[in-house]
N, C-alpha and C. Protein backbone atom coordinates (compact mmCIF):
# COMPACT_ATOMS: atom_id res chain seq x y z
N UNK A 1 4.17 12.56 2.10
CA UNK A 1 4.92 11.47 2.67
C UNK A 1 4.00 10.59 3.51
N UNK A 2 3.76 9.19 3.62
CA UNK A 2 3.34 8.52 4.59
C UNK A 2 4.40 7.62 4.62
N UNK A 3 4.21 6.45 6.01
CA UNK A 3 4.91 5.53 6.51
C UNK A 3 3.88 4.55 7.12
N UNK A 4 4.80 3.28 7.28
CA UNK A 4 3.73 1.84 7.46
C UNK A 4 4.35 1.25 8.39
N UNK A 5 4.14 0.36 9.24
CA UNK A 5 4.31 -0.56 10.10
C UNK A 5 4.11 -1.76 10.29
N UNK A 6 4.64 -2.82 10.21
CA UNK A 6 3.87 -4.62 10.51
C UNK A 6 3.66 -4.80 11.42
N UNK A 7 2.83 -5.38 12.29
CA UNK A 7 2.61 -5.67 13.38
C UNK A 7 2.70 -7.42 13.62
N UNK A 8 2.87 -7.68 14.33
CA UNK A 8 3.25 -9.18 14.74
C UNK A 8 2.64 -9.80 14.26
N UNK A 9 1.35 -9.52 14.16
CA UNK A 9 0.59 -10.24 13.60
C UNK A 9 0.39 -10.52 12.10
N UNK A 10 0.98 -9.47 11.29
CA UNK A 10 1.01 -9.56 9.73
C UNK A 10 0.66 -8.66 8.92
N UNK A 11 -0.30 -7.57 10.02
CA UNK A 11 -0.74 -6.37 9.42
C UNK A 11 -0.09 -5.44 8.80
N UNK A 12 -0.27 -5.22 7.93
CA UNK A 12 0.39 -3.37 7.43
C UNK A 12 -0.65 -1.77 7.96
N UNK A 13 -0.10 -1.63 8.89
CA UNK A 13 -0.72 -0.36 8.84
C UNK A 13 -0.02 0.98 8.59
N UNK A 14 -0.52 2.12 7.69
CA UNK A 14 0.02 3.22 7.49
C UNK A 14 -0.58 4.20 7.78
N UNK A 15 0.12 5.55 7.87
CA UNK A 15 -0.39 6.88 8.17
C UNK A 15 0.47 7.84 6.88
N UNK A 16 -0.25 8.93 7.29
CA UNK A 16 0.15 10.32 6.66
C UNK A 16 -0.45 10.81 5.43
N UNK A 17 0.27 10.90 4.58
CA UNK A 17 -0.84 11.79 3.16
C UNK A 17 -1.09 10.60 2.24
N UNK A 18 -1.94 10.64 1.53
CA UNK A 18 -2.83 9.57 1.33
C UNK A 18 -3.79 9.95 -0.19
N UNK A 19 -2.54 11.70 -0.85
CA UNK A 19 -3.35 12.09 -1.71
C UNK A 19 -4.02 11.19 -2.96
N UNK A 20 -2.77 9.96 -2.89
CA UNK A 20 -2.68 9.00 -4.48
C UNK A 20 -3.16 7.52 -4.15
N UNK A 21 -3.82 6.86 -3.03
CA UNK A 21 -4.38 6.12 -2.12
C UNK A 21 -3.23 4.84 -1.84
N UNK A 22 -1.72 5.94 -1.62
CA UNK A 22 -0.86 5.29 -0.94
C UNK A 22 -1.00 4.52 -0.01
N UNK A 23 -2.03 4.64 0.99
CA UNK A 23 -2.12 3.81 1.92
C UNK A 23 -2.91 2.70 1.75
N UNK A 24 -3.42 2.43 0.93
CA UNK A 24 -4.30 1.42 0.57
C UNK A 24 -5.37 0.93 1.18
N UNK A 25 -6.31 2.04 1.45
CA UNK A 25 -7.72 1.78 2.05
C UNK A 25 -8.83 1.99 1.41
N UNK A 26 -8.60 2.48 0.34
CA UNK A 26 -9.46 2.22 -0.70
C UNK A 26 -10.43 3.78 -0.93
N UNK A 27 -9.55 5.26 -0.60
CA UNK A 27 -9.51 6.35 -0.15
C UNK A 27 -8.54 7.28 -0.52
N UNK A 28 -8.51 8.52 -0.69
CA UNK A 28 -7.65 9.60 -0.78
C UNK A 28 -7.53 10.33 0.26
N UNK A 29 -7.81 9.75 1.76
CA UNK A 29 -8.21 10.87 3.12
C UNK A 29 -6.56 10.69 3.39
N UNK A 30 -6.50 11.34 3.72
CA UNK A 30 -5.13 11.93 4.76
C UNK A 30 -5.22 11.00 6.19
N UNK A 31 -4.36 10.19 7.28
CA UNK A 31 -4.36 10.01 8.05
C UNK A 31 -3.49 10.27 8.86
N UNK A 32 -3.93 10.85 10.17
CA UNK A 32 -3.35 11.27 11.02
C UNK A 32 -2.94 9.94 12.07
N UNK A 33 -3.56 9.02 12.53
CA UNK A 33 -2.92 7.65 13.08
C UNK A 33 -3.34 6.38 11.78
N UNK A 34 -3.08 5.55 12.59
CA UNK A 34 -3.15 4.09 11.74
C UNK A 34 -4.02 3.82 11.30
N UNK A 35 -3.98 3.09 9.83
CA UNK A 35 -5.35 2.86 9.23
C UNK A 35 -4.65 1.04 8.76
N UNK A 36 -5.29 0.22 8.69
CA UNK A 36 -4.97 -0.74 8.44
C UNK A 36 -5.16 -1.03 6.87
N UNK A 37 -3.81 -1.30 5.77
CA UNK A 37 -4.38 -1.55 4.57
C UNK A 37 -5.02 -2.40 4.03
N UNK A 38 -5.60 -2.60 3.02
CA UNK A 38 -6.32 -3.53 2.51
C UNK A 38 -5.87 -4.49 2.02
N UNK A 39 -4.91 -5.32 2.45
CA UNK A 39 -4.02 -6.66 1.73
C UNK A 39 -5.08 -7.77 1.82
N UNK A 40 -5.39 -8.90 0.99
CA UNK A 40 -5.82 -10.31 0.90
C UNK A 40 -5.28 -10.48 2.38
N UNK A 41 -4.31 -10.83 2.53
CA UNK A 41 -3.50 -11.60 3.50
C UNK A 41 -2.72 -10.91 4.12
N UNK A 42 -2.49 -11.80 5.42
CA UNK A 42 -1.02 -11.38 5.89
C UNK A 42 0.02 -10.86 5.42
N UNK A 43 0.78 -10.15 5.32
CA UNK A 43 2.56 -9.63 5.33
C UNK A 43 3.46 -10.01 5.54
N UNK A 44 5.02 -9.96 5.04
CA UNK A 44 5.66 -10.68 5.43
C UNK A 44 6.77 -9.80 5.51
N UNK A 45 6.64 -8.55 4.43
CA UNK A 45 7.90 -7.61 4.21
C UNK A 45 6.91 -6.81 2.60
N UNK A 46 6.85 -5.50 2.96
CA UNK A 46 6.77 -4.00 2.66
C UNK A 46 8.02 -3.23 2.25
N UNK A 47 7.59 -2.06 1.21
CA UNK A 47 8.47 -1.08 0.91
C UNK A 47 7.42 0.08 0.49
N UNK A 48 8.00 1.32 0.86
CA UNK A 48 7.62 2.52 0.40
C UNK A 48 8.15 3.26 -0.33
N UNK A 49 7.24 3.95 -1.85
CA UNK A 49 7.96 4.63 -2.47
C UNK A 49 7.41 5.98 -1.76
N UNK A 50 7.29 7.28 -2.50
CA UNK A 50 7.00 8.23 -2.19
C UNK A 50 5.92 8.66 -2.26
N UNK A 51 4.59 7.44 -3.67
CA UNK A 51 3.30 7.87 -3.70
C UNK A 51 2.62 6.26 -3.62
N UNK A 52 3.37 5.21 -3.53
CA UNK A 52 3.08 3.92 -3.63
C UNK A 52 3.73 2.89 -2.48
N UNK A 53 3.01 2.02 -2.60
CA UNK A 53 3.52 0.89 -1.57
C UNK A 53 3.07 -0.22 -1.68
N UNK A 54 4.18 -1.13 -1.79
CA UNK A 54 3.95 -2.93 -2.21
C UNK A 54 4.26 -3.61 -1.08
N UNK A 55 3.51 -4.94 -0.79
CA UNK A 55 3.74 -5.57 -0.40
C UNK A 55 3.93 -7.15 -0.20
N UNK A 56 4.73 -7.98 0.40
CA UNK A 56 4.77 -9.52 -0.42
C UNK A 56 3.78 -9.95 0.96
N UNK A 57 3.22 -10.61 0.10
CA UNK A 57 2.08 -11.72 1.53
C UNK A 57 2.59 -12.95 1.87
N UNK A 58 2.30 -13.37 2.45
CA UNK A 58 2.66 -14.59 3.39
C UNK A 58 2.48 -16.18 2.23
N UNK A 59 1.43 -15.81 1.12
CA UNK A 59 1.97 -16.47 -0.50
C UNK A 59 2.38 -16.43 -0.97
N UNK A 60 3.39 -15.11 -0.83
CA UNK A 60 4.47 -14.96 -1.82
C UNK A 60 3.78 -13.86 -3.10
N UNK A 61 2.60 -13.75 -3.02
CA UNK A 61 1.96 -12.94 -3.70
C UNK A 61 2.72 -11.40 -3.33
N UNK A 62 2.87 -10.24 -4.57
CA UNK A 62 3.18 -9.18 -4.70
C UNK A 62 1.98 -8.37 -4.69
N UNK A 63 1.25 -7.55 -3.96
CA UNK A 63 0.39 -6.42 -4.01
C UNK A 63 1.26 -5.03 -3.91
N UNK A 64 0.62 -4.10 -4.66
CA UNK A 64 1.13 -2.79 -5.03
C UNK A 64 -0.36 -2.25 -4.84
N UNK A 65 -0.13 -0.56 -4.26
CA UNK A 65 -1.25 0.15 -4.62
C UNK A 65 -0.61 1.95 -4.33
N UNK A 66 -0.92 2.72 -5.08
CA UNK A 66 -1.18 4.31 -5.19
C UNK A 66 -0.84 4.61 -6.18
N UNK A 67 0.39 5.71 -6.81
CA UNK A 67 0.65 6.04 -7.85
C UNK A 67 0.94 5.10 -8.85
N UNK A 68 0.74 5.30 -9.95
CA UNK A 68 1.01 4.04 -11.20
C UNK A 68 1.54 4.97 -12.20
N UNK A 69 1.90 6.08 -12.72
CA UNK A 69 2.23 6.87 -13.57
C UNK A 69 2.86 6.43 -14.89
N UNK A 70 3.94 5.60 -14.12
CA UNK A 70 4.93 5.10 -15.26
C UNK A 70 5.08 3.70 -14.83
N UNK A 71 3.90 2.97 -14.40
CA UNK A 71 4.18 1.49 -14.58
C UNK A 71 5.00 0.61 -13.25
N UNK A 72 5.38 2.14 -12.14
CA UNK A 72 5.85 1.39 -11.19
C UNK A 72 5.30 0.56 -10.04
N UNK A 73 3.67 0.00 -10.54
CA UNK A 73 3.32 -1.18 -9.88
C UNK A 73 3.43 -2.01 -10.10
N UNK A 74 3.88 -2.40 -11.31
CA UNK A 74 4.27 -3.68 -11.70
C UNK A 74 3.32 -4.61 -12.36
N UNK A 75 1.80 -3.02 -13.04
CA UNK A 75 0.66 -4.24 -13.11
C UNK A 75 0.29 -4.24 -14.78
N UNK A 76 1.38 -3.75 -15.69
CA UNK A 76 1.08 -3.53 -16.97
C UNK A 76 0.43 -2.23 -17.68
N UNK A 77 0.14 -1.72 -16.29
CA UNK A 77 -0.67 -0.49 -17.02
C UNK A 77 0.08 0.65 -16.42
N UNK A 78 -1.10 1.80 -16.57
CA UNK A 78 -0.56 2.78 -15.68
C UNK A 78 -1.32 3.78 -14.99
N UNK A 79 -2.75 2.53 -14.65
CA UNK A 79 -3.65 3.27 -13.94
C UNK A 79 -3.56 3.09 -12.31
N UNK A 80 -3.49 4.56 -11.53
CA UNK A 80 -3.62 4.26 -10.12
C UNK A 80 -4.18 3.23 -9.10
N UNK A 81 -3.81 3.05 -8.31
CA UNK A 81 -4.64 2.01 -7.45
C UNK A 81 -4.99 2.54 -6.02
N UNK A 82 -5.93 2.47 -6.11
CA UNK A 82 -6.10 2.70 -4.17
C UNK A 82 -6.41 1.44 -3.14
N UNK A 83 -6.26 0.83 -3.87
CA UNK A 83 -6.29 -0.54 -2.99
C UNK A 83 -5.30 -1.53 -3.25
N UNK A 84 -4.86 -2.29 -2.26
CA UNK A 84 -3.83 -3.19 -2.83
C UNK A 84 -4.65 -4.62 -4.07
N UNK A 85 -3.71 -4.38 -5.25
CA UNK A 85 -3.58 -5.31 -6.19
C UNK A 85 -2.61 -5.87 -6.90
């Protein structure tokens, strides 16, 4: 399980398990506090699945990154991501 936070400023930061590079730092480490993800841009509004997490940027752009199994990033394939794309 991990969880994320916005900060006023636009950031996404997340913690917790990090086996499928749910958190999007470009890593499989586990975090115990905040790690800031790797988005292009600002944030505007986030969701968490259980091994993945998307987010819309301040362009309106959609980034997704961790599990991809069955296509639920939305990127045509169904290879993992550890970074947001």
């Amino acid at each position: 399980m991990h969880s994320c936070a916005l900060t006023n400023s636009g950031k996404l930061r997340c913690w917790g398990f990090n086996s499928a590079g749910q958190l999007g730092v470009g890593d499989t480490n586990d975090q115990d506090g905040l790690v800031e993800s790797l988005t292009s841009e600002s944030v505007i509004s986030y969701s968490t699945g259980p091994l993945h997490t998307c987010a819309i940027l301040v362009s309106r752009e959609l980034q997704c990154w961790g599990v991809n199994a069955w296509g639920q990033l939305g990127l045509g394939d169904t290879t993992d991501k550890l970074t947001p794309t």
